[in-house]
C-alpha atoms as a PDB file:
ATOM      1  CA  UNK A   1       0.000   0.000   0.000  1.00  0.00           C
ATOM      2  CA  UNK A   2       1.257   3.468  -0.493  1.00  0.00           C
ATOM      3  CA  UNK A   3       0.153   6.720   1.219  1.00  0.00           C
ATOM      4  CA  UNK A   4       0.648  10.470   1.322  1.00  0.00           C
ATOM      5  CA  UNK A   5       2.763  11.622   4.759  1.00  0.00           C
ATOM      6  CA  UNK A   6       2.907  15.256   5.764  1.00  0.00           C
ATOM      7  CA  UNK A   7       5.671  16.220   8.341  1.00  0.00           C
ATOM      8  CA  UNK A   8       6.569  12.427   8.437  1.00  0.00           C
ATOM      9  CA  UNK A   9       3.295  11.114   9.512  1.00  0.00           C
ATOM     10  CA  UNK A  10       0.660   9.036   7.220  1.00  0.00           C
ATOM     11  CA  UNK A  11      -2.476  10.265   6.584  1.00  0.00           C
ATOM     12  CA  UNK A  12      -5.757   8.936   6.603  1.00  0.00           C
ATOM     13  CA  UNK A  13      -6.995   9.243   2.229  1.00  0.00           C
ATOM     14  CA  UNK A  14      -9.030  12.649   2.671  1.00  0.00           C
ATOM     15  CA  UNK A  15     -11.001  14.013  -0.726  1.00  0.00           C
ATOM     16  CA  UNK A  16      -8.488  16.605  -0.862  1.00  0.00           C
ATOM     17  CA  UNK A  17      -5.767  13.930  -2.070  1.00  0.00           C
ATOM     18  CA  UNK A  18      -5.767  11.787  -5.106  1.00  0.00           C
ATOM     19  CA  UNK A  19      -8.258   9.533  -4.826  1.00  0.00           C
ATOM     20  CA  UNK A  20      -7.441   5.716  -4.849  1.00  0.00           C
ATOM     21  CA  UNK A  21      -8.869   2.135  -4.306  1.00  0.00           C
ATOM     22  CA  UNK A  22     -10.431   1.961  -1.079  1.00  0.00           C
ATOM     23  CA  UNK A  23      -8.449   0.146   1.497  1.00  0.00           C
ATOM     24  CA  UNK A  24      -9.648  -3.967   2.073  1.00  0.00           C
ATOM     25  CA  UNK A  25      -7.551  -4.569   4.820  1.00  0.00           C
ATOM     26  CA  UNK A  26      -9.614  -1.891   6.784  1.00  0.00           C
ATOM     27  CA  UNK A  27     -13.421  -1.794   4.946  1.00  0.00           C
ATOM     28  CA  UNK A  28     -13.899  -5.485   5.014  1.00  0.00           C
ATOM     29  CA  UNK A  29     -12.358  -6.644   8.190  1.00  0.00           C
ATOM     30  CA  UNK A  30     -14.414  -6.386  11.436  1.00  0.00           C
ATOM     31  CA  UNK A  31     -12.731  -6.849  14.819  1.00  0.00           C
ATOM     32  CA  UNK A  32     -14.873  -8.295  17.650  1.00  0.00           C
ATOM     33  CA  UNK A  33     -15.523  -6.518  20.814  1.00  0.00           C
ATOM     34  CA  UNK A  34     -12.005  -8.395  22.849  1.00  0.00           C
ATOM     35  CA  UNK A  35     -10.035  -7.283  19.791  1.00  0.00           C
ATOM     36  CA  UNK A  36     -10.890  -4.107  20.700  1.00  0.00           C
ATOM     37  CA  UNK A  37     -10.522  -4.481  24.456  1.00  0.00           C
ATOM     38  CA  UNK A  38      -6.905  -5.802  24.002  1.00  0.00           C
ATOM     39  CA  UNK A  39      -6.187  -3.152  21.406  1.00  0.00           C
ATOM     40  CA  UNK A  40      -7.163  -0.420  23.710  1.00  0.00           C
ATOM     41  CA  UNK A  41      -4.645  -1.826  26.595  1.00  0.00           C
ATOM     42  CA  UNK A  42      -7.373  -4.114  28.396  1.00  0.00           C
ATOM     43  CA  UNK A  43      -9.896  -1.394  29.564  1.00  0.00           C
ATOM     44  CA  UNK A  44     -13.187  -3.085  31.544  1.00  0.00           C
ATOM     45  CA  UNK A  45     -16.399  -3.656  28.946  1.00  0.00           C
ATOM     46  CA  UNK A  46     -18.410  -0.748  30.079  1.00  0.00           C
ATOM     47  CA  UNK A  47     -15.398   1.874  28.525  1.00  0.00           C
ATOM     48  CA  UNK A  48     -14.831  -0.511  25.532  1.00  0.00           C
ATOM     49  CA  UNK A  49     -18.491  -0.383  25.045  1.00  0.00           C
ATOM     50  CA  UNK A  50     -18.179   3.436  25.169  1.00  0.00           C
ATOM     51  CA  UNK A  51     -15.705   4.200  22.903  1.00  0.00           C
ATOM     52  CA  UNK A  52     -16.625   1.871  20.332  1.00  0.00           C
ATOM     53  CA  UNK A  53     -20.280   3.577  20.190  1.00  0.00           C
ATOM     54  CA  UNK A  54     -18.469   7.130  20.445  1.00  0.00           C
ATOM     55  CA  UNK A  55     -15.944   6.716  18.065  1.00  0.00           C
ATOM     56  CA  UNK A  56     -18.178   4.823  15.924  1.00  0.00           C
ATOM     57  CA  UNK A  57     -15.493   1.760  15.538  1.00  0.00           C
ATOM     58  CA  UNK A  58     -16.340  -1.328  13.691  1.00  0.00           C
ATOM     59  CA  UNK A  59     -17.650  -4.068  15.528  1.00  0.00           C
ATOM     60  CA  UNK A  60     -18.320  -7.694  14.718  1.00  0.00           C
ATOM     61  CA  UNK A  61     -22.229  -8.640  15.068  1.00  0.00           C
ATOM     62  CA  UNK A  62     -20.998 -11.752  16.709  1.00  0.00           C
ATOM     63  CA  UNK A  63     -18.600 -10.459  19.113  1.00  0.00           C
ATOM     64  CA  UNK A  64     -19.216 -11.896  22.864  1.00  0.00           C
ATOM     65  CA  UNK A  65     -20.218  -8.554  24.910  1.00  0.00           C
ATOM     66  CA  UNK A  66     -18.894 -10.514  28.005  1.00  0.00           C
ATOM     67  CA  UNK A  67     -16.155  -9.580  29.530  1.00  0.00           C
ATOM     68  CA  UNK A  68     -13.895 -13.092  29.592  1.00  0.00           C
ATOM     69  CA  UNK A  69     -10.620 -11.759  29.656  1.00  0.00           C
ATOM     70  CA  UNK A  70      -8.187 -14.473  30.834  1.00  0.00           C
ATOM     71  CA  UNK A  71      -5.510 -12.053  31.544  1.00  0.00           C
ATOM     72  CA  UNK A  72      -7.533  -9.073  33.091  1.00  0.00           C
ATOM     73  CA  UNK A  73      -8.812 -12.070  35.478  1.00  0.00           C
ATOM     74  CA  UNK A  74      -5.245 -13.135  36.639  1.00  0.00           C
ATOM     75  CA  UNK A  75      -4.189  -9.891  37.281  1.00  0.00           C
ATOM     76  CA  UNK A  76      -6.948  -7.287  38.265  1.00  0.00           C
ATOM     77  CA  UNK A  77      -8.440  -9.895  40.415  1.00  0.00           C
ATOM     78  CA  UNK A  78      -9.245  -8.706  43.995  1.00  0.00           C
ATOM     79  CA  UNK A  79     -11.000  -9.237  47.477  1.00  0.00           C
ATOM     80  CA  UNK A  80     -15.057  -8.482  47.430  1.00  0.00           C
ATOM     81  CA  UNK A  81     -15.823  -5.958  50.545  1.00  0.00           C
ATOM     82  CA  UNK A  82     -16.871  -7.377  53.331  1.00  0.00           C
ATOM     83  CA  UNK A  83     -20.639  -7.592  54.038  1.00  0.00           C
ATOM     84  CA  UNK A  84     -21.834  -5.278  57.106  1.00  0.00           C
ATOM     85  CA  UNK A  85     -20.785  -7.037  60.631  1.00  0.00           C
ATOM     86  CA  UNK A  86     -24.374  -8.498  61.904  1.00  0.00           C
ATOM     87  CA  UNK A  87     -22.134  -8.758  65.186  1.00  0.00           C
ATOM     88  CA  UNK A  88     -24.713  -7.821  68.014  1.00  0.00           C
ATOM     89  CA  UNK A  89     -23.771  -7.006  71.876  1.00  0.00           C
ATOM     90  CA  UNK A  90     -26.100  -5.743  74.561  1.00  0.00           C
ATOM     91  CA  UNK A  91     -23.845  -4.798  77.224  1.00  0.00           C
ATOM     92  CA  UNK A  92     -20.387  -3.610  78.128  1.00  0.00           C
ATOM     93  CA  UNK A  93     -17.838  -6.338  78.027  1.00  0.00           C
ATOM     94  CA  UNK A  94     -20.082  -8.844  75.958  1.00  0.00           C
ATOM     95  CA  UNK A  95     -17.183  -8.664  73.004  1.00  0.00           C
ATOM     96  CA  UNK A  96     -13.907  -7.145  73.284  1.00  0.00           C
ATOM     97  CA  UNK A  97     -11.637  -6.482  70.241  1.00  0.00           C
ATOM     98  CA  UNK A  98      -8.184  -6.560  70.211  1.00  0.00           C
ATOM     99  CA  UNK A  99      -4.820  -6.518  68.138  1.00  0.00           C
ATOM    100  CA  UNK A 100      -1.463  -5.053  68.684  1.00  0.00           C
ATOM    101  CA  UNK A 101       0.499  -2.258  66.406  1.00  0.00           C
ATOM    102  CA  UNK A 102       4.051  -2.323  65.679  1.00  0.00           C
ATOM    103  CA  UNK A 103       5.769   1.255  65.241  1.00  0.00           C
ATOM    104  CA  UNK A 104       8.658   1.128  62.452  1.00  0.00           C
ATOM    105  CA  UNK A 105      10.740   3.407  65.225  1.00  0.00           C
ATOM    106  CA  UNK A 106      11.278   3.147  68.744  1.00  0.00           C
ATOM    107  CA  UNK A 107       9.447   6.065  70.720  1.00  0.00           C
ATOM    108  CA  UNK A 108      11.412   8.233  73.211  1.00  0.00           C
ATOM    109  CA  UNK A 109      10.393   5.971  76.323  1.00  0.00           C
ATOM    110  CA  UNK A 110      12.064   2.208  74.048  1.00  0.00           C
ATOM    111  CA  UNK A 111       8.365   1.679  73.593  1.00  0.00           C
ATOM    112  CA  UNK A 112       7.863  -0.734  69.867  1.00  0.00           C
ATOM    113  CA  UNK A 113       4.081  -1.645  70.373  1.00  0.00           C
ATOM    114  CA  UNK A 114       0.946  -0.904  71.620  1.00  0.00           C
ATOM    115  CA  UNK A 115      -2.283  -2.955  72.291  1.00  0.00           C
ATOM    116  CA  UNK A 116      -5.230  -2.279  71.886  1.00  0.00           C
ATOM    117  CA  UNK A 117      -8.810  -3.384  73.334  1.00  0.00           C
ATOM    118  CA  UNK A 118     -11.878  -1.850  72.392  1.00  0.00           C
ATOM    119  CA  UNK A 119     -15.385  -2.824  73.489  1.00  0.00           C
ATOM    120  CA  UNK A 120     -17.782  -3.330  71.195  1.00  0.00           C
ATOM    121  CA  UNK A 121     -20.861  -2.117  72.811  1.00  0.00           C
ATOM    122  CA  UNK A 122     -19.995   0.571  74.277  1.00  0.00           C
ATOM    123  CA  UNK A 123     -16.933   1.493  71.841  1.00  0.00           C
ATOM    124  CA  UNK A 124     -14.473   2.527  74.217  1.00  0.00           C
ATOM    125  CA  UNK A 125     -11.093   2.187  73.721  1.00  0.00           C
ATOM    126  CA  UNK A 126      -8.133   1.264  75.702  1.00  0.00           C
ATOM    127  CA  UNK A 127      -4.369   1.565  74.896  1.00  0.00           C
ATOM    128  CA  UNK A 128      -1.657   0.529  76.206  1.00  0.00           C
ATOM    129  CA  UNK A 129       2.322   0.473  74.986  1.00  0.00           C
ATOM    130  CA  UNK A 130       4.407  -2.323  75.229  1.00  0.00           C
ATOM    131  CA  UNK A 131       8.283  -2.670  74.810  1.00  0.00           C
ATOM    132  CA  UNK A 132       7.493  -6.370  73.653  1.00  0.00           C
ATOM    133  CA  UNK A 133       4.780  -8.409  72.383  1.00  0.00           C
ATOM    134  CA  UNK A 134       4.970 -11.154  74.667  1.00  0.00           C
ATOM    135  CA  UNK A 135       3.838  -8.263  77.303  1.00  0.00           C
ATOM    136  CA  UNK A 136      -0.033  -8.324  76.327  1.00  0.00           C
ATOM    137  CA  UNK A 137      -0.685 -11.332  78.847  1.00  0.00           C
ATOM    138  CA  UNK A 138       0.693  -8.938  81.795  1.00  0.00           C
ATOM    139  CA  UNK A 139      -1.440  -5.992  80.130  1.00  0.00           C
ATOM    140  CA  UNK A 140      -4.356  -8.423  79.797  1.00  0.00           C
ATOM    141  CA  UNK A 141      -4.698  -8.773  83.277  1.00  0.00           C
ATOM    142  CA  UNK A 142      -4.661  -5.409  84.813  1.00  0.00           C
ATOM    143  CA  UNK A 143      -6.910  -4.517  81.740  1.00  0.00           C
ATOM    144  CA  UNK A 144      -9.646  -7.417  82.699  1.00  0.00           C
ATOM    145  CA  UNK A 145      -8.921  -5.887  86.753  1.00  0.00           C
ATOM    146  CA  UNK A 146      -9.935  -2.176  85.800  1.00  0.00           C
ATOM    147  CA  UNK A 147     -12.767  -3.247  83.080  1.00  0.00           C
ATOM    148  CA  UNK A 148     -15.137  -5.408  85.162  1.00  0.00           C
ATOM    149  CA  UNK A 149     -14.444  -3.155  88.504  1.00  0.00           C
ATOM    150  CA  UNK A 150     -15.877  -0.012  86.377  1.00  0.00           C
ATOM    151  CA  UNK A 151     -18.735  -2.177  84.583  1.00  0.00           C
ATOM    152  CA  UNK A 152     -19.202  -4.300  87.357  1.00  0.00           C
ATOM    153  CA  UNK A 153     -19.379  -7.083  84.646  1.00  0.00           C
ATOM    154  CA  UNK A 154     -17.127 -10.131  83.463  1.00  0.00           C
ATOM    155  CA  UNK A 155     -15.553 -10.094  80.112  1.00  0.00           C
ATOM    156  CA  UNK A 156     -17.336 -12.811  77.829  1.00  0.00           C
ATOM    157  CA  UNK A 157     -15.887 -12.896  74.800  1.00  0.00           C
ATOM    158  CA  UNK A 158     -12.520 -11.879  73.068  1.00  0.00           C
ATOM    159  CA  UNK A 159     -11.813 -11.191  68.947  1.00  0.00           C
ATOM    160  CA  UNK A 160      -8.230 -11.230  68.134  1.00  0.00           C
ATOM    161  CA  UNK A 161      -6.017 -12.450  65.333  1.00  0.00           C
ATOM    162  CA  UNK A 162      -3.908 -15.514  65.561  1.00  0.00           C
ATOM    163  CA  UNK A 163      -0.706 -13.779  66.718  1.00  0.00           C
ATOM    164  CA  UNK A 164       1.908 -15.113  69.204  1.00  0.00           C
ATOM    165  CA  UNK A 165       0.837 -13.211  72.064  1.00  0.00           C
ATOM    166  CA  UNK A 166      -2.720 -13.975  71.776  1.00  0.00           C
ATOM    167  CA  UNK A 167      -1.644 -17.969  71.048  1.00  0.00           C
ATOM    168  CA  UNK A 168      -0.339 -17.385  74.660  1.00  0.00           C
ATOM    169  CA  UNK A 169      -3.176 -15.765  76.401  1.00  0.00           C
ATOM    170  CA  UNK A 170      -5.418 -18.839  75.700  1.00  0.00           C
ATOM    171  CA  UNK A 171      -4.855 -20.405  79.033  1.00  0.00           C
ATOM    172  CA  UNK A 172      -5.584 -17.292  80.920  1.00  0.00           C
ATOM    173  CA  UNK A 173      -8.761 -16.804  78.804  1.00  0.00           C
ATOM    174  CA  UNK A 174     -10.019 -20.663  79.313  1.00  0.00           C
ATOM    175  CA  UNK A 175      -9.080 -19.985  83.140  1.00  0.00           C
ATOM    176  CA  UNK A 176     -11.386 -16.867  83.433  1.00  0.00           C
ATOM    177  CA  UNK A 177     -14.134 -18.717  80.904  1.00  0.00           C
ATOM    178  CA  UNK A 178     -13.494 -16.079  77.958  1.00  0.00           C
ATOM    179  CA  UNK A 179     -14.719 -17.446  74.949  1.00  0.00           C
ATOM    180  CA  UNK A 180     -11.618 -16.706  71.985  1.00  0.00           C
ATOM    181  CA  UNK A 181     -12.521 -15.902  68.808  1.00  0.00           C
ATOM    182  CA  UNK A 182     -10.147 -15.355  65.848  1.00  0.00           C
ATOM    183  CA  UNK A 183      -9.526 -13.893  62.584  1.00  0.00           C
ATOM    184  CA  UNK A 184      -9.267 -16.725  59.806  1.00  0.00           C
ATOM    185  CA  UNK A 185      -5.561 -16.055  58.113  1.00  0.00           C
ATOM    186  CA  UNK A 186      -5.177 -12.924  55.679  1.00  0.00           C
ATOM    187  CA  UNK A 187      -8.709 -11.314  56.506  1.00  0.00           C
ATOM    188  CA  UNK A 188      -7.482  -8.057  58.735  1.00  0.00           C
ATOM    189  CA  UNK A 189     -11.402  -7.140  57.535  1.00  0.00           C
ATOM    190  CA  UNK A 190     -12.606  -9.672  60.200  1.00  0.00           C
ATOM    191  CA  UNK A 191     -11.116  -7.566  63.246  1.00  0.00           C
ATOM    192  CA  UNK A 192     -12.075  -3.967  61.500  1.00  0.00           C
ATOM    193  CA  UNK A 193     -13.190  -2.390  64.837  1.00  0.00           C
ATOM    194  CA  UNK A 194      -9.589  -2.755  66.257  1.00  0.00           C
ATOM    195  CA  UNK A 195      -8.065  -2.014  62.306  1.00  0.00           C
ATOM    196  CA  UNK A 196     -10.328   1.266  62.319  1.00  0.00           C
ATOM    197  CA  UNK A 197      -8.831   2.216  65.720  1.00  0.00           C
ATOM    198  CA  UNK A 198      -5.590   1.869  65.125  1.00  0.00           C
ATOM    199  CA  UNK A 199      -5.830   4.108  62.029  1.00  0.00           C
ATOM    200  CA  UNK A 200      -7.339   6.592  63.725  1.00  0.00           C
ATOM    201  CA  UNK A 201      -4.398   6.654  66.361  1.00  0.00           C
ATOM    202  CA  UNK A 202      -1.937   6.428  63.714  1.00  0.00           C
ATOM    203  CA  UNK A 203      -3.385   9.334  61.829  1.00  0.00           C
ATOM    204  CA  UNK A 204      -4.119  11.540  64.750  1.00  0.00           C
ATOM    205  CA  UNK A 205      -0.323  10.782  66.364  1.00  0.00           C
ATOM    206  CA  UNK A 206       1.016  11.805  62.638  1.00  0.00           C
ATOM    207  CA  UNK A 207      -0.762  15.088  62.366  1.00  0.00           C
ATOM    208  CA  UNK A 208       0.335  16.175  65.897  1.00  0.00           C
ATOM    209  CA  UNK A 209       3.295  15.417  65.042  1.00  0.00           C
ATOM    210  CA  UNK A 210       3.389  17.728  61.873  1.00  0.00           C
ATOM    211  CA  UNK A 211       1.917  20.716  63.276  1.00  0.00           C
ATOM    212  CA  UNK A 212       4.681  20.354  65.857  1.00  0.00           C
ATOM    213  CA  UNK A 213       6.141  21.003  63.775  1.00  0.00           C
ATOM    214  CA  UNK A 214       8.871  18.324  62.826  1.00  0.00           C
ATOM    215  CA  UNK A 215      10.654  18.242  59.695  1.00  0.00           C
ATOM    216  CA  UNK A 216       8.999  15.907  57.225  1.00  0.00           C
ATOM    217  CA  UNK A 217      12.165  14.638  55.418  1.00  0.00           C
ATOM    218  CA  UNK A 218      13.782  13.360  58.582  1.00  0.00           C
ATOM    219  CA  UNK A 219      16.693  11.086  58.604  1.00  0.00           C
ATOM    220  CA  UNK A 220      16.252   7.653  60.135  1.00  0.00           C
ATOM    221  CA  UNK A 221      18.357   9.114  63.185  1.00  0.00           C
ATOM    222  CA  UNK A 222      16.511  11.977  63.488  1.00  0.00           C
ATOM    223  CA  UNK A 223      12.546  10.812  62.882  1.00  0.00           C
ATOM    224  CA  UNK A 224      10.065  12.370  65.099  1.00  0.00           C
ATOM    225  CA  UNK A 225       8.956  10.031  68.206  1.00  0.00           C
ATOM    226  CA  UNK A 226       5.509   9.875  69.790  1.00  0.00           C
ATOM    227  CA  UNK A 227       6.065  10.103  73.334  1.00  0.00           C
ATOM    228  CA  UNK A 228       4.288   6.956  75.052  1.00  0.00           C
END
């Protein structure tokens, strides 16, 4: 095929040019709708749908409108959202939430962690930092002390992940007839009231910490630490 180029670039035949035998390759040929979706850089159906009823492209009457992309499925693939909790309690201490953060940094008093334990009928929240995991038994129990003094109730139940230190509190919790509950593996989503918390902690330390203000290009020597 030959065609006219202006500045280096081929144009599309125009009326304006000689005219010649219309092009087969292009008039004839129909692509169907995943020709089009892998053409376009593997875009989802509803914007291949789009553009080839904006831009007026040539479609195949046969083409499969479904979306069965083996690649797009391998590799845009990911976790539904979690349906609303139907978790119900109707008093304080019914279900307690825990899990325990690790900071990247050590804070000014060799603190590394904190736990966490948050009610979840009355959404209170308690923290408390550690300078090792395996300290959350120790915490545990003046926690479960000040708890049922102030509620004048008994803990019931406790939601945690499958972590070391919780492994270990299992005795303790049988001892004091706590029912454990965990998270299956890779589903943070299951313990969302203590994941929420955290982030709000997190966040809130993090602005404090910037209107401080500290430098926000600091060396790993010279990082800003939260004061536990």
């Amino acid at each position: 095929m030959q065609g006219w180029t202006r500045n280096g670039v081929y144009e599309w035949p125009s009326h304006a040019q000689p005219k010649k035998p219309p092009i087969i390759a292009f008039s004839s040929v129909k692509a169907s709708l995943p020709d089009w979706h892998h053409r376009l850089g593997h875009p989802s159906l509803k914007i291949v749908s789009k553009l080839v009823s904006s831009q007026a492209l040539s479609v195949a009457s046969s083409s499969n409108s479904s979306n069965s992309c083996n690649a797009c499925q391998l590799n845009k693939t990911h976790k539904l959202p979690f349906l609303v909790s139907t978790v119900v309690s109707s008093k304080p201490l019914e279900i307690i939430y825990s899990d325990v953060w690790s900071s990247p940094i050590i804070s000014k008093d060799d603190y590394k962690y904190y736990v966490l334990f948050v009610d979840h009928f009355t959404k209170y929240m308690w923290m408390y930092p550690l300078k090792n995991k395996s300290d959350v038994h120790d915490v545990f129990g003046r926690f479960k002390t000040l708890v049922e003094k102030f509620f004048k109730n008994s803990i019931i139940s406790f939601y945690s992940d499958n972590g070391g230190e919780y492994i270990a509190l299992r005795k303790t919790l049988a001892q004091h007839g706590i029912s454990h509950f965990t998270t299956p593996p890779h589903t943070p989503e299951h313990n969302g009231v203590s994941e929420h918390r955290h982030r709000h902690i997190v966040e809130t330390g993090m602005s404090i910490l910037t209107h401080a203000p500290y430098p926000s290009h600091s060396g790993p020597m010279h990082s800003p630490r939260l004061c536990i």
